[in-house]
Protein backbone atom coordinates (compact mmCIF):
# COMPACT_ATOMS: atom_id res chain seq x y z
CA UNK A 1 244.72 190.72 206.06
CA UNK A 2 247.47 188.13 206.42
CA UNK A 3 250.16 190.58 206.32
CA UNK A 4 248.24 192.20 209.45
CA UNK A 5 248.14 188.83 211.17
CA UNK A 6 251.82 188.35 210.80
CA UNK A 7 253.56 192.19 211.47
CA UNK A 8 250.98 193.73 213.88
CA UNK A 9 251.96 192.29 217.29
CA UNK A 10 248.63 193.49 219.49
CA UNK A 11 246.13 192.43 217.02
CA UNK A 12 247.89 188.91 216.62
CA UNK A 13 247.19 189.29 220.42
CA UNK A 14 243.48 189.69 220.05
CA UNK A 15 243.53 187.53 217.10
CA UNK A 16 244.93 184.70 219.83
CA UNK A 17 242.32 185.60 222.28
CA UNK A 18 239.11 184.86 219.46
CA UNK A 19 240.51 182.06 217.86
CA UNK A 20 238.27 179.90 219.87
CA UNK A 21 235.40 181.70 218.30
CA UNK A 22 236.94 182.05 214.89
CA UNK A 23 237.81 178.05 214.57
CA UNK A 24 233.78 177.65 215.58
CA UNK A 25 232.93 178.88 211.94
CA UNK A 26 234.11 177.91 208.42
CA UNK A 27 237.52 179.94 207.52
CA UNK A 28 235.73 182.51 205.57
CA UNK A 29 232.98 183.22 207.99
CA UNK A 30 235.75 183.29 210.92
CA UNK A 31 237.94 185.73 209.24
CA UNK A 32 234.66 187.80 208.42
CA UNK A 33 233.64 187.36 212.50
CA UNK A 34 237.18 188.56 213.61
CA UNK A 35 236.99 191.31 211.26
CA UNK A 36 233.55 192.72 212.77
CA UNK A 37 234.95 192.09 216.48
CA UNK A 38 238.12 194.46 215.43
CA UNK A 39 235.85 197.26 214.14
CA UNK A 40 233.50 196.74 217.22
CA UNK A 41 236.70 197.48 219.30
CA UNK A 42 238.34 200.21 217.08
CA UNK A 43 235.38 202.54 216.71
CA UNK A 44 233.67 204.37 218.97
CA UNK A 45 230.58 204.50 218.24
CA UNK A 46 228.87 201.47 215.81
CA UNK A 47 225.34 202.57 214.21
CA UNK A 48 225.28 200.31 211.67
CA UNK A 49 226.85 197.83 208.87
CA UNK A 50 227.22 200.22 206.80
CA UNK A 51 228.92 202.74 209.25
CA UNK A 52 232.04 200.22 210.09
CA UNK A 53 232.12 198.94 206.37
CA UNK A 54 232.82 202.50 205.17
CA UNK A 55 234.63 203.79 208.57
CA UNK A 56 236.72 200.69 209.19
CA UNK A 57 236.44 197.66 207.68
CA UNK A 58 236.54 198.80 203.77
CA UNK A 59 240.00 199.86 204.10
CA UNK A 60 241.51 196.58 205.76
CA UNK A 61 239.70 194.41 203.44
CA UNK A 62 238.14 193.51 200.11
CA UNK A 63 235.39 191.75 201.19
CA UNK A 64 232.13 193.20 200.45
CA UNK A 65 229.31 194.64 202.34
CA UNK A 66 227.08 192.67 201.41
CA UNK A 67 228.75 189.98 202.70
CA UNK A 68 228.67 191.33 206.21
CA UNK A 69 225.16 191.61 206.08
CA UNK A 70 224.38 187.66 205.13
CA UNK A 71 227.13 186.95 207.92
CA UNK A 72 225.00 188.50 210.48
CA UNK A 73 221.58 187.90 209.23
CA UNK A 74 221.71 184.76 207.28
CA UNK A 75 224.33 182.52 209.03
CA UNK A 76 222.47 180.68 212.34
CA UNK A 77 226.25 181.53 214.19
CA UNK A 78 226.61 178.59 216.72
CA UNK A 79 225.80 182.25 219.45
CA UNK A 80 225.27 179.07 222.97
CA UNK A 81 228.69 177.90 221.84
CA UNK A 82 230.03 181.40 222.06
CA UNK A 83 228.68 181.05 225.21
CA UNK A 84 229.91 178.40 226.33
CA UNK A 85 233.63 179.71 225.13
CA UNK A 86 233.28 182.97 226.91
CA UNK A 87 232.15 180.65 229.66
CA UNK A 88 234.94 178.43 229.67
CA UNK A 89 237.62 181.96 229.65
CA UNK A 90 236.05 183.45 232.58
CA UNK A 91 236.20 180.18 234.59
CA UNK A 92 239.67 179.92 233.95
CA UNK A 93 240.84 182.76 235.80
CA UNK A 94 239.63 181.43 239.08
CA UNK A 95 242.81 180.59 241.31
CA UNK A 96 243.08 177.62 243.34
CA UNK A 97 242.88 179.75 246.37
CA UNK A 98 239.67 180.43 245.17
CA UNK A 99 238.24 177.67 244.43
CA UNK A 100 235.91 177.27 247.36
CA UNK A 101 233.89 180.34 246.53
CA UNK A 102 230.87 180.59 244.92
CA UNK A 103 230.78 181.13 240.76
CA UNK A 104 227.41 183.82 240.27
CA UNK A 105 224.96 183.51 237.53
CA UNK A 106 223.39 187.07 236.95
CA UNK A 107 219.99 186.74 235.38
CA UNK A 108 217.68 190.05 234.15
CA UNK A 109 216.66 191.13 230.96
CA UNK A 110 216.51 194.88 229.43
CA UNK A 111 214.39 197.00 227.29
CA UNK A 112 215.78 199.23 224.22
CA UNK A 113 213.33 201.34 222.58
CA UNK A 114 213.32 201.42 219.07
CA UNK A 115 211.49 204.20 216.68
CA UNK A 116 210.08 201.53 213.80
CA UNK A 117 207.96 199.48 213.50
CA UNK A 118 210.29 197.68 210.53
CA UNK A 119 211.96 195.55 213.31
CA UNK A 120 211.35 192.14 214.24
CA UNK A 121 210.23 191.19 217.37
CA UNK A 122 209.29 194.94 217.51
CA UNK A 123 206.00 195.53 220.40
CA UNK A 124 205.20 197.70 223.28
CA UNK A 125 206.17 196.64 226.42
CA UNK A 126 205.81 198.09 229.99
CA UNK A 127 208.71 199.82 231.61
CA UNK A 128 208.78 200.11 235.46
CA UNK A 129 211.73 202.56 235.18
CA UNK A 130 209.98 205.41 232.64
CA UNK A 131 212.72 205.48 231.09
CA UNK A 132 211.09 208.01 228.09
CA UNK A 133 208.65 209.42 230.83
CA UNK A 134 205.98 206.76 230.09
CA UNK A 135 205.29 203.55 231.33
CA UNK A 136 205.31 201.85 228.19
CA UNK A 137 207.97 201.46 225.87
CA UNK A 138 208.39 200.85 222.06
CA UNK A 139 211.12 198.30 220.99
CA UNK A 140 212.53 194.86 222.12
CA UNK A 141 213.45 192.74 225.33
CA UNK A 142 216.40 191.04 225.49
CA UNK A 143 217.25 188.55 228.04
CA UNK A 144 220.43 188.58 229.26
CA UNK A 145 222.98 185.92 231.65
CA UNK A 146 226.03 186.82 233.46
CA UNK A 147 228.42 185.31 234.76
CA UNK A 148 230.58 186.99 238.22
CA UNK A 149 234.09 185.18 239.00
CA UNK A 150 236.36 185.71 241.86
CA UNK A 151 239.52 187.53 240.49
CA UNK A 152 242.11 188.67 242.84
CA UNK A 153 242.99 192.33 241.72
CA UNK A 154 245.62 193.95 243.54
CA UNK A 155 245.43 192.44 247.62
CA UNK A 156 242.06 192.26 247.75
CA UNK A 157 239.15 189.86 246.13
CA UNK A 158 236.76 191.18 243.50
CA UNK A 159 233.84 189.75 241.28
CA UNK A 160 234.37 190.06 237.76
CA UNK A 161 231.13 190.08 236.38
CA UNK A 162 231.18 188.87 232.17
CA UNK A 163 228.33 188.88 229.33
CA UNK A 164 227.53 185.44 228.41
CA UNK A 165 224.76 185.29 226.46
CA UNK A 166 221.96 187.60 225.09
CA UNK A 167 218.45 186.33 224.14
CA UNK A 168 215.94 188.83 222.01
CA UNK A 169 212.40 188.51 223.35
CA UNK A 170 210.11 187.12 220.56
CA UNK A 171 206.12 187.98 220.19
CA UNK A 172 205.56 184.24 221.31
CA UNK A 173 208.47 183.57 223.79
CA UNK A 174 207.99 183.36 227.66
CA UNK A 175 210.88 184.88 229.34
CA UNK A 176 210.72 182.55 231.96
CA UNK A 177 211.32 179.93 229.01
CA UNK A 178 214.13 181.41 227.31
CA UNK A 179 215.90 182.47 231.20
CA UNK A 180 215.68 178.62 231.63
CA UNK A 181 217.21 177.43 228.14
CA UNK A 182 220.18 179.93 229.04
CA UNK A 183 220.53 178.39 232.53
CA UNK A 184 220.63 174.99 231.31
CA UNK A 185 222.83 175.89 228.75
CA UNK A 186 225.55 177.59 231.29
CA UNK A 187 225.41 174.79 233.61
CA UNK A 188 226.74 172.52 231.79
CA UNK A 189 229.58 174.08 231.53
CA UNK A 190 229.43 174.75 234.95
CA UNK A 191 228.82 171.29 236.22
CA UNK A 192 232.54 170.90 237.86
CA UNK A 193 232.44 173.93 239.95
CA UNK A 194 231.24 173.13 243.58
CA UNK A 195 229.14 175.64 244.63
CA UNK A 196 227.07 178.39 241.69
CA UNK A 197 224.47 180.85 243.09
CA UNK A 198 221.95 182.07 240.88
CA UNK A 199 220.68 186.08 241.43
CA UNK A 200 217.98 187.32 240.06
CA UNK A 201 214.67 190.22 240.76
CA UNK A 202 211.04 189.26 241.40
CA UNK A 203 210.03 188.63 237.90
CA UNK A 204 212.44 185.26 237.73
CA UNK A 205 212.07 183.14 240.77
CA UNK A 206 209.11 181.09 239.72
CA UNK A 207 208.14 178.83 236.93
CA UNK A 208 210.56 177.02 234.67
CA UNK A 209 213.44 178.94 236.30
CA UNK A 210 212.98 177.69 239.65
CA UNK A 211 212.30 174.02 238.35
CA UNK A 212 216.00 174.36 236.51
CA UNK A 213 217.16 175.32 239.93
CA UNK A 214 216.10 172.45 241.92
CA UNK A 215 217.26 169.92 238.28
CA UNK A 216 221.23 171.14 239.49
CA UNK A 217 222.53 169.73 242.63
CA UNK A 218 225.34 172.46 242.46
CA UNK A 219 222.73 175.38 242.24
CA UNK A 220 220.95 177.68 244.48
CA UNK A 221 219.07 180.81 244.26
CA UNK A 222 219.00 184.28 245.87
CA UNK A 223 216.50 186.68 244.80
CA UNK A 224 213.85 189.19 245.33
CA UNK A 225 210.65 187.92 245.74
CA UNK A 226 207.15 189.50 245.93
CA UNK A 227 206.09 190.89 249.45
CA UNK A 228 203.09 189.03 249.34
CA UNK A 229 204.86 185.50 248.59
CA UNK A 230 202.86 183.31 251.47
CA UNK A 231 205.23 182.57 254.05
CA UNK A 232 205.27 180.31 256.72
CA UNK A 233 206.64 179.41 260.01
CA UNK A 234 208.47 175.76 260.86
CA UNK A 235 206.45 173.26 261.94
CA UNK A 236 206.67 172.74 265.65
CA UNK A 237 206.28 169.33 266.97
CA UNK A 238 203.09 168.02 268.62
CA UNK A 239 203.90 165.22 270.11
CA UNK A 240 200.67 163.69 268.68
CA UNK A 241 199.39 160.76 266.19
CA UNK A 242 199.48 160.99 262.98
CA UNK A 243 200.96 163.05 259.85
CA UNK A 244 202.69 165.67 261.32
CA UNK A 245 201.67 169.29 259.78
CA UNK A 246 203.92 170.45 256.65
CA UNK A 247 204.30 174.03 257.48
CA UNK A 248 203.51 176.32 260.77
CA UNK A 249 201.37 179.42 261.00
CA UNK A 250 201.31 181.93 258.10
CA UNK A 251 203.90 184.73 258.94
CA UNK A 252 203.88 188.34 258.10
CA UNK A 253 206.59 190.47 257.00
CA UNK A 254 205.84 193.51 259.30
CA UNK A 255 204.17 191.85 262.22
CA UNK A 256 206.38 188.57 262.97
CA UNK A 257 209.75 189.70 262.10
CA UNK A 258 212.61 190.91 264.59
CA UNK A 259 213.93 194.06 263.36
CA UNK A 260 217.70 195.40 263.73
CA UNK A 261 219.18 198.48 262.57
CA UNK A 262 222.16 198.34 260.10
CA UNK A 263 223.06 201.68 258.90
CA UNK A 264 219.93 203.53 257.36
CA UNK A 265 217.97 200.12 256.87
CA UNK A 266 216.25 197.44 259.55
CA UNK A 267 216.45 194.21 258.95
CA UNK A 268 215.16 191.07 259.87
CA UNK A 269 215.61 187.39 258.52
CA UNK A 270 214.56 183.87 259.97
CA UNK A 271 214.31 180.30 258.29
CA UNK A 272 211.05 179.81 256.65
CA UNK A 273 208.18 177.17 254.86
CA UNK A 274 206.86 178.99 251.16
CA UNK A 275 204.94 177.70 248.07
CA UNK A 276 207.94 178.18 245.69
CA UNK A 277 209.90 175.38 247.36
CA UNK A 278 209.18 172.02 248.90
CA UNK A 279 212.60 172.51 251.66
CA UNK A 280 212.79 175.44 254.32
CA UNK A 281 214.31 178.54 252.33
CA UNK A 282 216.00 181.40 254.38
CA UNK A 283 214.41 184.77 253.91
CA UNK A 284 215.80 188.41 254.97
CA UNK A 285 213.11 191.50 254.76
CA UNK A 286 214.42 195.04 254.93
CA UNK A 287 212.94 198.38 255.20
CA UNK A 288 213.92 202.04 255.09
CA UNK A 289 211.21 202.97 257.31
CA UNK A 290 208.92 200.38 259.41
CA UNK A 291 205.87 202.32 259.54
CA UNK A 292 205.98 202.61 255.31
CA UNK A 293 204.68 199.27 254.36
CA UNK A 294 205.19 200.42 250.47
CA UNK A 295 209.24 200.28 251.03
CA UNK A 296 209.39 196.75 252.38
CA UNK A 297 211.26 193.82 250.80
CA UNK A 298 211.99 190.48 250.88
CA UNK A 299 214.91 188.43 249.64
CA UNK A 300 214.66 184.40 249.34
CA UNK A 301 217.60 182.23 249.69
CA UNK A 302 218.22 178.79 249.25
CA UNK A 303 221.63 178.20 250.74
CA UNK A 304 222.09 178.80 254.47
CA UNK A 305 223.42 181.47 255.43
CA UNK A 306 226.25 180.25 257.49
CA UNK A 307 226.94 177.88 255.04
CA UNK A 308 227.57 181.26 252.63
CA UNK A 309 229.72 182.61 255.34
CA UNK A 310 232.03 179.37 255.73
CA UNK A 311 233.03 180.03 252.28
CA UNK A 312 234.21 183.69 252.58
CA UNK A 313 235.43 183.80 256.63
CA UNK A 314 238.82 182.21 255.23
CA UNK A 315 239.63 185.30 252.69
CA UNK A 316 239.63 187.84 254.53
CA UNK A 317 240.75 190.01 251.63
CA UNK A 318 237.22 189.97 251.09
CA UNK A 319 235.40 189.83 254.27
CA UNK A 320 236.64 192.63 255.51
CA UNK A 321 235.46 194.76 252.57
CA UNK A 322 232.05 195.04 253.58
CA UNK A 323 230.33 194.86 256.88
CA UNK A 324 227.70 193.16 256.51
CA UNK A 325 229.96 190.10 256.10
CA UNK A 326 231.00 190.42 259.59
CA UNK A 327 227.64 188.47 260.28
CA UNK A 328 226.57 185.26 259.10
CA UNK A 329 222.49 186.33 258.88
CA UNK A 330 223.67 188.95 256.66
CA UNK A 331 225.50 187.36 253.85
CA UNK A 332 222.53 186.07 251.24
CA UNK A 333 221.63 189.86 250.98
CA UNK A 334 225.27 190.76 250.39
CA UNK A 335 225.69 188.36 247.97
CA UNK A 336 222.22 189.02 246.00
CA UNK A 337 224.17 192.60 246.56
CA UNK A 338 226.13 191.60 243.53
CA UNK A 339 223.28 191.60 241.58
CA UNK A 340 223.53 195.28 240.39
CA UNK A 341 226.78 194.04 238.24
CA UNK A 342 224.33 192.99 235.33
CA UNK A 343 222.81 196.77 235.52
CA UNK A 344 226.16 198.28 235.70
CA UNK A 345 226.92 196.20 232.66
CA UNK A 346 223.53 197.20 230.85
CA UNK A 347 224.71 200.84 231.38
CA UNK A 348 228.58 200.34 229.73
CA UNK A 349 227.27 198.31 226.80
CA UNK A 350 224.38 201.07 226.09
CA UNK A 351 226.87 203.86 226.60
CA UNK A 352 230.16 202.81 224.71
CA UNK A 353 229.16 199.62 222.74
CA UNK A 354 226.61 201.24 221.18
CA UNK A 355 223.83 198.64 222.05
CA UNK A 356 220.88 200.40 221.08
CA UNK A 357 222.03 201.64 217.65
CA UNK A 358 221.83 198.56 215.48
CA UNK A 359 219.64 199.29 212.11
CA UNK A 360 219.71 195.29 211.60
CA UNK A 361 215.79 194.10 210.76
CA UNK A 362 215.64 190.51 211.47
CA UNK A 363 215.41 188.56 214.75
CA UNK A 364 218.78 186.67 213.83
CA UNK A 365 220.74 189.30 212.55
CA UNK A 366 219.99 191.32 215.45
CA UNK A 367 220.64 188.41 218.19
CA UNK A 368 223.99 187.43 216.01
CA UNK A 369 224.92 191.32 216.67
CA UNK A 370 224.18 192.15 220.11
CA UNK A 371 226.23 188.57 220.81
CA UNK A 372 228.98 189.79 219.16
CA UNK A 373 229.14 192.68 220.75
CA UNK A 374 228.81 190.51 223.79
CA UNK A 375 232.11 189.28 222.91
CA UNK A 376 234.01 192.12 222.88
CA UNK A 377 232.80 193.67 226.12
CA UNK A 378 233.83 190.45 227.75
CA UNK A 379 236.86 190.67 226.08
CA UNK A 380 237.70 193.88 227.85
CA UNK A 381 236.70 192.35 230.96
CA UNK A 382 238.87 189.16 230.55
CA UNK A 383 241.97 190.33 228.61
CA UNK A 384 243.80 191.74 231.42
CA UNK A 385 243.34 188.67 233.08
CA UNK A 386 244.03 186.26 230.95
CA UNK A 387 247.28 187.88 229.35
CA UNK A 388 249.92 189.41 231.18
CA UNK A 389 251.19 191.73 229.08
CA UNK A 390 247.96 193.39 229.30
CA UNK A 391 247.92 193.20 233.58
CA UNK A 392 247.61 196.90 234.25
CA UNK A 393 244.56 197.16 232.80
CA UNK A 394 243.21 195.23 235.34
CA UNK A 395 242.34 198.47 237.45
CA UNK A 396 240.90 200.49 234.47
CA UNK A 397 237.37 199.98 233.24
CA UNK A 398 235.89 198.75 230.14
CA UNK A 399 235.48 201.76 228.30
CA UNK A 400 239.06 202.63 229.53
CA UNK A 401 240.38 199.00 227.73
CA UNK A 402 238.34 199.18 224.82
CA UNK A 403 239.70 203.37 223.98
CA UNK A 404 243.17 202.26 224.59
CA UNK A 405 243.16 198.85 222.65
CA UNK A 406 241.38 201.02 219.70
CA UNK A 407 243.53 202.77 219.30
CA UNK A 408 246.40 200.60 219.35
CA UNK A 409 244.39 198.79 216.45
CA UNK A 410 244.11 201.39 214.33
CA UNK A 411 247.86 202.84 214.94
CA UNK A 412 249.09 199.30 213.89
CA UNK A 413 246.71 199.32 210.69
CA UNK A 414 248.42 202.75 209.60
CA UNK A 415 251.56 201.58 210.11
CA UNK A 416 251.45 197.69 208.37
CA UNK A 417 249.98 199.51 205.57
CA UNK A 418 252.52 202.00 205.06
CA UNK A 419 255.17 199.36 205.04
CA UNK A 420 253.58 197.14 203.22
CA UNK A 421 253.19 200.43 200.84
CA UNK A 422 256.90 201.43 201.22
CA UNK A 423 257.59 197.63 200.19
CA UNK A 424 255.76 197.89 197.34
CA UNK A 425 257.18 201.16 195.81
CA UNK A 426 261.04 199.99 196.10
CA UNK A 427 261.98 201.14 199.28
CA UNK A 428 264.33 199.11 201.07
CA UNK A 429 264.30 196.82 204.02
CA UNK A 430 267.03 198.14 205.69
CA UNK A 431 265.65 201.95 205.38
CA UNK A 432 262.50 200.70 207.16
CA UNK A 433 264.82 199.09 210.08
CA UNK A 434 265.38 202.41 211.33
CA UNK A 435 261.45 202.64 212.05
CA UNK A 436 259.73 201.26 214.78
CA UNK A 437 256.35 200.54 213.82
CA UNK A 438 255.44 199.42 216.93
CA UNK A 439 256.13 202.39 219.10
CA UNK A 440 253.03 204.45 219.23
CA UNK A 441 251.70 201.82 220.27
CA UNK A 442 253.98 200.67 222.94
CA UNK A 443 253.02 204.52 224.29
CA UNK A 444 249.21 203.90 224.05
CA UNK A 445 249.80 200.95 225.92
C-alpha cells in the first residue's frame, strides 16, 4: 500500500483527512482502519467482511481476513475519541462571522430489524413508526448524537448536520443512561463554544439527560415534551406575609393558550413553571386543528426566545430564509425545526452506507462498525469544507460525494497498479511519462 500512499494524489487526500484517526491506533491497526474506511467509500453497497475482503480490499492488500475480523470485533477501538476527532473537524469550519450562533446537539436513537436471533444485543422492541406493518420490531437500538454547525454555502447560512457517535442498545442499558454518557462526552469538547442547544423528541427530556443539561452552563434544551407534562402559570405577587407561592395555577394546553394562525398550523406559546425544571421554561403548543385534541403538541425550551433571536437578527442570510424567524416567539420551534437533520441522516446512512447489512455477531464488533461507518458519512459531509480542492461538492449530497470519490478511488487503484506492473516488467519511465494516470480522475472530479 505504500506505493498507493505516495502516487495516488486523492487517496493521499483522504489518507490526510483520517490521519487523526489512524495515529489513534497502533501502525498496524491504523493502516488496517484506513483500509476498511477506503472500501466503505469505494463500494456501494457493504454486506459484510467478507464482501469488501473479496470485492475490494483483497486486491490492494495482503493482509488477511481474518485479521479484519479481530480488528473490528476484538480491538476495544478508542470509538468516544473518534468522536471527539470528528467533533473537533466539524467545529472547525465555523467562521468567525459565525461565531455567535448556536452549535446543535441532535439526540434520537433508531431501530434496525434484524432476522436472527445469533446477534448480540438482539430483542424485540416497539416501533411507533410500523415500519414492517407491526408495532414491534426484531433487532437492535442504537443511540445516536449529532452534531449541526453553521457553514456558509454559497450567500446564504446553512446547518451542517455530522454523525458523531453511535451507541448499540444493550439488554441492560437505559437509553436515557447511555444519551447522557454521549452528552457528557461531546461537551467537553464543546466547552469553548458560547452558546450549544440540545434537540431532542419526548422520549429524552427527563432523567439523567436533563440533569446533564442543567451540569453545563453553556447548554440548553429544546424538545418535544408530553402533552400532559403539568404546566403552570407564573406566580403572581400577593402582596402578603410569608413564603411566596412557587408556581401559579395549573394551565392547560387547549383552554389557557392564545392561538394564532401561521400557515396551516395555530400556535400559541407563553413563559411557564413545570416539574422538569426548577427556572421558568418557555413553551410553544401547536395544532393542525383546535377542536382535535389528539394532534396537539408542545415544545419546551430553555433559552428565551428573544435571546435565540438576538443571535440570528444580525445574519440575515439566514433570517430571511424562513418566516417564522421574522418573530421572536417563533424561533425555539424553528430551531427544534432542525431536528429532522438526524432523521434525514438515519435515511442516507440506511440507504447508501448500507447500515442495516452488517453480519457482525458481537456487541463490539458491531458498535466498532456502525462507528466507522460513522466516519465516512461525516467525511462526505466535512470534506468539501475542510479542503478546497474539493469546494464544489459543497452543493451535492452525500451519496453524490461518496459515488464520485469512489470512484476516483478505485480509478487511481487501477492505474498505480498498472504502473507499478509496467515497472516491474521492464517498461520504461519515460514511456509511462506520456500517460496521465491521473486524468480519469481529474474528469470524475
Amino acid at each position: 500500500m505504500e506505493p498507493l500512499y505516495q502516487k495516488a494524489k486523492i487517496i493521499a487526500r483522504i489518507r490526510e483527512y483520517f490521519t487523526p484517526y489512524i495515529e489513534l491506533l497502533t501502525k498496524p491497526s491504523g493502516h488496517k482502519l484506513f483500509l476498511l474506511l477506503l472500501a466503505v467509500m469505494s463500494m456501494q453497497t457493504v454486506t459484510s467482511i467478507q464482501h469488501i475482503y473479496n470485492w475490494f480490499l483483497c486486491g490492494i492488500s495482503k493482509i488477511s481476513q481474518n485479521a479484519y475480523y479481530y480488528l473490528l470485533s476484538y480491538t476495544e477501538l478508542p470509538l468516544d475519541k473518534f468522536a471527539s476527532v470528528t467533533l473537533n473537524k466539524a467545529i472547525a469550519l465555523i467562521s468567525e462571522s459565525l461565531k455567535d450562533l448556536p452549535v446543535l446537539l441532535l439526540l434520537d436513537d433508531t431501530l434496525q430489524a434484524k432476522f436472527g436471533t445469533k446477534f448480540e444485543c438482539y430483542s424485540t422492541m416497539f416501533d411507533h413508526a410500523k415500519h414492517q406493518g407491526s408495532s414491534y420490531l426484531k433487532g437492535h437500538c442504537f443511540v445516536a448524537l449529532a452534531v449541526c454547525v453553521p457553514v456558509i454555502v454559497g450567500k446564504s447560512i446553512k446547518y451542517l448536520t455530522v454523525p458523531i457517535r453511535f451507541r448499540l442498545k444493550g439488554e441492560n442499558d437505559n437509553k436515557l443512561t447511555v444519551a447522557s454518557e454521549m452528552i457528557c462526552e461531546a461537551m467537553k469538547e464543546l466547552s469553548g463554544v458560547s452558546s450549544v442547544i440540545l434537540l431532542c423528541d419526548s422520549w429524552y427530556p427527563k432523567g439523567e439527560v436533563l440533569k446533564t443539561v442543567e451540569a453545563h452552563e453553556n447548554l440548553e434544551l429544546i424538545a418535544n415534551v408530553r402533552v400532559d407534562t403539568a404546566l403552570h402559570d407564573m406566580p403572581a405577587r400577593t402582596g402578603k406575609r410569608g413564603r411566596p407561592s412557587k408556581r401559579g395555577r395549573k394551565l392547560s394546553i387547549y383552554d389557557d393558550f392564545s392561538f394564532t394562525q401561521i400557515g396551516k398550523y395555530f400556535t400559541a406559546a407563553r413563559t411557564v413553571i413545570t416539574n422538569l425544571f426548577e427556572n421558568s421554561v418557555y413553551v410553544t403548543v401547536t395544532a393542525a386543528d383546535l377542536g382535535n385534541r389528539k394532534g396537539y403538541r408542545l415544545f419546551l425550551s430553555t433559552v428565551a426566545p428573544q435571546k435565540l433571536y438576538d443571535m440570528f437578527v444580525s445574519h440575515e442570510q439566514f433570517v430571511r430564509s424562513d418566516e417564522s424567524t421574522q418573530f421572536a416567539w417563533l424561533m425555539p420551534l424553528y430551531i427544534y425545526s432542525l431536528r429532522w437533520n438526524i432523521e434525514v441522516m438515519f435515511y442516507e446512512f440506511k440507504t447508501f452506507w448500507s447500515f442495516g447489512k452488517y453480519m457482525l455477531r458481537s456487541k463490539r464488533g458491531i458498535e466498532n462498525f456502525i462507528n466507522i461507518m460513522s466516519i465516512s458519512y461525516a467525511f462526505a459531509k466535512l470534506i468539501p469544507f475542510a479542503d478546497e480542492l474539493f469546494c464544489d461538492f459543497s452543493y451535492e449530497s452525500t451519496q453524490t460525494i461518496k459515488y464520485a470519490f469512489g470512484e476516483a478511488i478505485r480509478k487511481e487503484i487501477i492505474f498505480v497498479q498498472f504502473v507499478d506492473f509496467a515497472e516491474k516488467h521492464g517498461i520504461s519511465s519515460a514511456s509511462l511519462l506520456n500517460l496521465d494516470i491521473f486524468c480519469f480522475f481529474d474528469e470524475a472530479v
